[in-house]
C-alpha atoms as a PDB file:
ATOM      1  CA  UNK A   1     -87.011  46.219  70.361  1.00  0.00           C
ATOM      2  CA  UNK A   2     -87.556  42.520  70.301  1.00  0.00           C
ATOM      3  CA  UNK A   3     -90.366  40.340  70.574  1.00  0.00           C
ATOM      4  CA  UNK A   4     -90.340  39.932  74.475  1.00  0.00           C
ATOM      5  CA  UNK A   5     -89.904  43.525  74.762  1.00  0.00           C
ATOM      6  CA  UNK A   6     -93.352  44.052  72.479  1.00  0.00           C
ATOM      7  CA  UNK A   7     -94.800  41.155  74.161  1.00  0.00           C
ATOM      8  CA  UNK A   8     -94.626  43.065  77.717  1.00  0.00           C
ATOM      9  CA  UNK A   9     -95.609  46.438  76.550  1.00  0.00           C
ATOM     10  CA  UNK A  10     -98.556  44.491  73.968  1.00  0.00           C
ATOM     11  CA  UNK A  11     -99.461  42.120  76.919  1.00  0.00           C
ATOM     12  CA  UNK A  12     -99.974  44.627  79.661  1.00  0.00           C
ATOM     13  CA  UNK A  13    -102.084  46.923  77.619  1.00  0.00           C
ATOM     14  CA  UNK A  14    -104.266  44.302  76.278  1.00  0.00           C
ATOM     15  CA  UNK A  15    -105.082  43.682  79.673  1.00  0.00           C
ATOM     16  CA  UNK A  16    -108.090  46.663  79.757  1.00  0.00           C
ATOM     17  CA  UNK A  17    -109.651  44.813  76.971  1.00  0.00           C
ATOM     18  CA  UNK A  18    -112.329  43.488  79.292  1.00  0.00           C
ATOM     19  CA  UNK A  19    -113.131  40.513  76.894  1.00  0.00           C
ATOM     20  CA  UNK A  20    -111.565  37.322  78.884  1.00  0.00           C
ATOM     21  CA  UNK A  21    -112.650  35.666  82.526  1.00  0.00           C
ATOM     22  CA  UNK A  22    -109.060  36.748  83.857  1.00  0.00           C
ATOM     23  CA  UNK A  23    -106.089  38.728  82.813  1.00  0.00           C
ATOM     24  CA  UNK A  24    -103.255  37.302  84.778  1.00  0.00           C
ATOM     25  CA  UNK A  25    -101.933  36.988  88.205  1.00  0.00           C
ATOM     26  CA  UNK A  26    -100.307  39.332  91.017  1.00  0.00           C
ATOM     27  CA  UNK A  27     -98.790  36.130  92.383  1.00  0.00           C
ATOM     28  CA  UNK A  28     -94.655  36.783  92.040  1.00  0.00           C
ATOM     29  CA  UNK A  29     -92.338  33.436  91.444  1.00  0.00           C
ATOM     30  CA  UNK A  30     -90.809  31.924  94.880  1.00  0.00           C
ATOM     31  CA  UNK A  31     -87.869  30.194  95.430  1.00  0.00           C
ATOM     32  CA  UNK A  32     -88.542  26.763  96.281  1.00  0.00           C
ATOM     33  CA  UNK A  33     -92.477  26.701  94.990  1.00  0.00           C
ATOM     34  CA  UNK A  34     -93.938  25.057  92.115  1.00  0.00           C
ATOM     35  CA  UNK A  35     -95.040  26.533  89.413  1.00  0.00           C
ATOM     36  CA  UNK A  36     -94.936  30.358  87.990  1.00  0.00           C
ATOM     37  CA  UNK A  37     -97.485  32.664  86.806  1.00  0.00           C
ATOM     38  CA  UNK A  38     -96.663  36.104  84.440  1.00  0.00           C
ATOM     39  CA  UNK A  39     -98.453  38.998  85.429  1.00  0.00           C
ATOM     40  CA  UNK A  40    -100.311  39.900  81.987  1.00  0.00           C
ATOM     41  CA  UNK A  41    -100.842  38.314  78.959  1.00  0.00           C
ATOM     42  CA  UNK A  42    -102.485  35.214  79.424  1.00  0.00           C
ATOM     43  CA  UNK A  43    -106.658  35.056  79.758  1.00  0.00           C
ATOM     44  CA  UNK A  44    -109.188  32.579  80.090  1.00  0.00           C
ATOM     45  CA  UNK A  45    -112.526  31.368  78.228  1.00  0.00           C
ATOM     46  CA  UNK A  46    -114.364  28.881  77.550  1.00  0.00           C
ATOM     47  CA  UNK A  47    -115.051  26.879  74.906  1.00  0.00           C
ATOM     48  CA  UNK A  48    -118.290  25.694  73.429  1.00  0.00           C
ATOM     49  CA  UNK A  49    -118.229  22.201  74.953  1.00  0.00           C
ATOM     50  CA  UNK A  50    -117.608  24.317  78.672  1.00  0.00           C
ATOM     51  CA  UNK A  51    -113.785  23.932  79.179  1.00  0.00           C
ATOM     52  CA  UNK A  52    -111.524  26.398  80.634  1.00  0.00           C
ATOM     53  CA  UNK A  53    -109.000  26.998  77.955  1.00  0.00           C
ATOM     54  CA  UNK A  54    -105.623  29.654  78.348  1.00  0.00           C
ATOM     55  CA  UNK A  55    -105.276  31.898  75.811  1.00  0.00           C
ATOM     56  CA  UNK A  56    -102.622  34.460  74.831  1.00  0.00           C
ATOM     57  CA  UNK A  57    -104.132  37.794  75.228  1.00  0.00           C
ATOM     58  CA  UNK A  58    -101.912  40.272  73.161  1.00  0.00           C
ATOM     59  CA  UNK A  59    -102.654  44.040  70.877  1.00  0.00           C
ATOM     60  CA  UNK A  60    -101.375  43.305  67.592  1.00  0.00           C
ATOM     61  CA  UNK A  61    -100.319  47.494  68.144  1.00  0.00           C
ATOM     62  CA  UNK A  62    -100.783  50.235  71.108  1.00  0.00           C
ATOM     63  CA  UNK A  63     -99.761  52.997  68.895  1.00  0.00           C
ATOM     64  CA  UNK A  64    -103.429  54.368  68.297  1.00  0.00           C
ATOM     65  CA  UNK A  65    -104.561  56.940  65.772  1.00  0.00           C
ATOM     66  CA  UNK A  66    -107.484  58.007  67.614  1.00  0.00           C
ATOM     67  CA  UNK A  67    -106.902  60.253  71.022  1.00  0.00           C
ATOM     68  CA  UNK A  68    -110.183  58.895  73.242  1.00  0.00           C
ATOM     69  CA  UNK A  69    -110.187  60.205  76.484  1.00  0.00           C
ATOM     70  CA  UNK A  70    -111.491  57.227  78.206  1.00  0.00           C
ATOM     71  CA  UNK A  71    -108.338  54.625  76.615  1.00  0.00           C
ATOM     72  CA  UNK A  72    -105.105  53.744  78.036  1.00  0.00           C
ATOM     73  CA  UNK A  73    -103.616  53.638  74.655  1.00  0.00           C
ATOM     74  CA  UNK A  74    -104.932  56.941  73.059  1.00  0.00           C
ATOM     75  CA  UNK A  75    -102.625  58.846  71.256  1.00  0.00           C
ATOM     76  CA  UNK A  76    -101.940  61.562  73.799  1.00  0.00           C
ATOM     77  CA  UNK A  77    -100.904  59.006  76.752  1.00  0.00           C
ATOM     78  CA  UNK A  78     -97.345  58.930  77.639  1.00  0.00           C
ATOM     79  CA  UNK A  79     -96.416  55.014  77.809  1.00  0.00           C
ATOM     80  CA  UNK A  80     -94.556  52.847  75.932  1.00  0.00           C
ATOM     81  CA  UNK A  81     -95.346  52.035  72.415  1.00  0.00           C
ATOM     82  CA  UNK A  82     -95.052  48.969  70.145  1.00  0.00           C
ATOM     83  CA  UNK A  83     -96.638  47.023  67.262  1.00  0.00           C
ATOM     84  CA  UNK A  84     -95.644  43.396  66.022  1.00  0.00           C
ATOM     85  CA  UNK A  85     -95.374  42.157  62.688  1.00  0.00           C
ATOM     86  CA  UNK A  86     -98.080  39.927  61.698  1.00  0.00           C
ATOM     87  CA  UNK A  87     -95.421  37.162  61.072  1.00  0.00           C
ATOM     88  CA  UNK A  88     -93.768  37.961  64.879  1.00  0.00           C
ATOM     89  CA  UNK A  89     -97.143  37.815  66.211  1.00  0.00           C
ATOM     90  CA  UNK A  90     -97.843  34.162  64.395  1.00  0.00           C
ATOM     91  CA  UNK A  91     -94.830  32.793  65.472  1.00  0.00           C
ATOM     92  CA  UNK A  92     -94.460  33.971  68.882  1.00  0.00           C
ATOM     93  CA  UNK A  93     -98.252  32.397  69.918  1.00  0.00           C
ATOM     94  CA  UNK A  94     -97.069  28.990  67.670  1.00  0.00           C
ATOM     95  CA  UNK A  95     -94.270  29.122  70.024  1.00  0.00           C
ATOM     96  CA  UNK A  96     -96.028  29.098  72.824  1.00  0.00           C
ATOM     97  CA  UNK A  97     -98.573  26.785  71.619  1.00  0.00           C
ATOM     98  CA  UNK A  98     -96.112  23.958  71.549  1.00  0.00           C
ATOM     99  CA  UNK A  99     -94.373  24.626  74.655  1.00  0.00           C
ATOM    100  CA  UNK A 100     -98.190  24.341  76.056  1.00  0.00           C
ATOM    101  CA  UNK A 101     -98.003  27.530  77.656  1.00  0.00           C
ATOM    102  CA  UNK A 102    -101.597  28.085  76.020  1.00  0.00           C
ATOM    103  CA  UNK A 103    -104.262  26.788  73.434  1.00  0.00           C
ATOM    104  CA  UNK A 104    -105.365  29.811  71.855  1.00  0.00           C
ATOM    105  CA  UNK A 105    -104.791  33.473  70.904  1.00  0.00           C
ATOM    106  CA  UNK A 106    -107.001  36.226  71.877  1.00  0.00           C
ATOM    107  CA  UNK A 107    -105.968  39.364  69.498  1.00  0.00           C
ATOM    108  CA  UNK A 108    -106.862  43.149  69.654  1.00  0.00           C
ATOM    109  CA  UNK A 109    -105.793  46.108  68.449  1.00  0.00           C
ATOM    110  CA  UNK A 110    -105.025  49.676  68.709  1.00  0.00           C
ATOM    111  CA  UNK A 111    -106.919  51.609  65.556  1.00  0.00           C
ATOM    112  CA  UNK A 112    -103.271  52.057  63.259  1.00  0.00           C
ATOM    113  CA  UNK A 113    -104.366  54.414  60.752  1.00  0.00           C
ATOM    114  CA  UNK A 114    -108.117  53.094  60.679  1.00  0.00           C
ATOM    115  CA  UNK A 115    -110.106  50.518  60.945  1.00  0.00           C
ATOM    116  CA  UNK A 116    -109.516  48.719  57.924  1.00  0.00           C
ATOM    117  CA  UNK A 117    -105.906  48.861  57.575  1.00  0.00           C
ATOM    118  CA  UNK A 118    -106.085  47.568  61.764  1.00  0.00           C
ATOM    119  CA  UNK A 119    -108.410  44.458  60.278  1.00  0.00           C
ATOM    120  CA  UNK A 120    -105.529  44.022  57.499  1.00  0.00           C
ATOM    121  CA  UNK A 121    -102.884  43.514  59.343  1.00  0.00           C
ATOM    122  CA  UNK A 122    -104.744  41.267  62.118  1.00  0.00           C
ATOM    123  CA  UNK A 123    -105.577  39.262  59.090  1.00  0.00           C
ATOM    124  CA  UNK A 124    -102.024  38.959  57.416  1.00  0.00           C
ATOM    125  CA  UNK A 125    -101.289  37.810  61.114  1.00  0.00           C
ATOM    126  CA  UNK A 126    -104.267  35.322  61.253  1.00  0.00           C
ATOM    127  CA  UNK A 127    -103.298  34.286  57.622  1.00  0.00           C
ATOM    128  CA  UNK A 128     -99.737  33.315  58.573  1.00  0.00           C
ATOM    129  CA  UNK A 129    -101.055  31.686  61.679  1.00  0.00           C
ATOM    130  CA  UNK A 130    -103.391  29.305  60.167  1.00  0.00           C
ATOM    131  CA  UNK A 131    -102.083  29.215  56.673  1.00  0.00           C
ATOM    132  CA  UNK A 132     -98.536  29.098  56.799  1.00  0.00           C
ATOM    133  CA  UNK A 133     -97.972  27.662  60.590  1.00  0.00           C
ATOM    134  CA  UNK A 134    -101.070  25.558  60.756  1.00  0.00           C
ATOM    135  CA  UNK A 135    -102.089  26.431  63.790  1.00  0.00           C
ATOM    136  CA  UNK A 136    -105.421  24.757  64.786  1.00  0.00           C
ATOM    137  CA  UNK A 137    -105.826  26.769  68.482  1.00  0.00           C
ATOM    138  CA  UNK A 138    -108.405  28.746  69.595  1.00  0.00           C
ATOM    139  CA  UNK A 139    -108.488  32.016  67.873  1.00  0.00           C
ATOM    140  CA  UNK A 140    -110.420  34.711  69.249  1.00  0.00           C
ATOM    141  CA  UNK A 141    -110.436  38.108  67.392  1.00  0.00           C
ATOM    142  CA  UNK A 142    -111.867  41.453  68.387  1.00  0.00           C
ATOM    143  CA  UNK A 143    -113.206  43.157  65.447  1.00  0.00           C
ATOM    144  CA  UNK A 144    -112.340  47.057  65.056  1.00  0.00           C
ATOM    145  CA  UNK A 145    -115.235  48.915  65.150  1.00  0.00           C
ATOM    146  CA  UNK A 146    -115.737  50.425  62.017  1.00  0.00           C
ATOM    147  CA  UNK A 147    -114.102  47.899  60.338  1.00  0.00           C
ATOM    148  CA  UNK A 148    -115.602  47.006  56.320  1.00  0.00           C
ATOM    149  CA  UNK A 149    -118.117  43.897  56.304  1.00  0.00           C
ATOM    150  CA  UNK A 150    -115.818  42.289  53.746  1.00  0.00           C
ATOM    151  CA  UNK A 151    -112.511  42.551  56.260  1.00  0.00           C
ATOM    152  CA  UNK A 152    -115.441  41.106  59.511  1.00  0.00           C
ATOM    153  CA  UNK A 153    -115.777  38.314  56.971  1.00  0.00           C
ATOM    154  CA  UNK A 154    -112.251  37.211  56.527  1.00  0.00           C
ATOM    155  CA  UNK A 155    -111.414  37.504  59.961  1.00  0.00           C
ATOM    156  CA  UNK A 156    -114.565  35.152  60.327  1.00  0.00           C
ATOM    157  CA  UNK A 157    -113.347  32.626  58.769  1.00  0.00           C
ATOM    158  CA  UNK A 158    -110.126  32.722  60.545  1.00  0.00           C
ATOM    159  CA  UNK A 159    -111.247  32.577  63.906  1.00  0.00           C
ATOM    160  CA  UNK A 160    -112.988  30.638  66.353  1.00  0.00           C
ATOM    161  CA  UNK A 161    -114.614  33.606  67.711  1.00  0.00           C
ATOM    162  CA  UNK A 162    -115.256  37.066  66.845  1.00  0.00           C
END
């Protein structure tokens, strides 16, 4: 599967992650207009001086451990299943950084094993992003509940918002 492919699935079920202004568009492209909107996986928010800013709105995984009756992506649900690599992840929103398709990242995550090794690998991805790509975006991270005080803390420090 490659990263487009992950990016649909990731995208579309990020979507009930009710953490963002908007969750994309059911406008479809037409020939002959200007401009093009994709149906999932861009959000808005704002930022602390009060501007709108686009962020991409992606799971980090939707292959959950836990089986909760009320979630899309609980174990039991038939749908399609994928997880990036921290280092896909990094790269794909650096990517789209520079083509100006957005100005931040807003990351989730289905629980992959538990809580803290979720919070790992959002770090590793967070890690590459700012360390390794220097990416100065908007990051905005939802914490796994559950999730060690010492993991919160790193993922503090590496985003924007938590």
């Amino acid at each position: 599967m490659d990263c487009y492919d992950k990016l649909s699935i990731l995208a579309d079920a990020a979507k009930y992650d009710v953490a963002c202004t908007s969750s994309g568009s059911r406008r479809a492209p037409r020939r002959g207009a200007v401009g093009c909107t994709s149906p999932a996986g861009c959000c808005h928010s704002f930022s602390a001086d009060g501007r709108c800013i686009t962020l991409l709105k992606v799971l980090l995984s939707n292959a959950c451990s836990y089986d909760c009756a009320y979630c899309v992506n609980r174990r039991s649900a038939h749908c399609a299943r994928a997880t990036f690599e921290p280092r896909e992840l990094a790269a794909l929103t650096l990517d789209f950084y520079k083509r100006n398709y957005i100005e931040g990242l807003f990351l989730s995550s289905a629980v992959l094993k538990d809580a803290d090794n979720t919070a790992e690998r959002m770090i590793a991805c967070l890690r590459i992003l700012r360390g390794k790509l220097h990416f100065r975006g908007y990051v905005h991270t939802k914490v796994i509940p559950g999730t060690s005080s010492e993991l919160i803390d790193v993922i503090g420090h590496l985003s924007d918002r938590l």
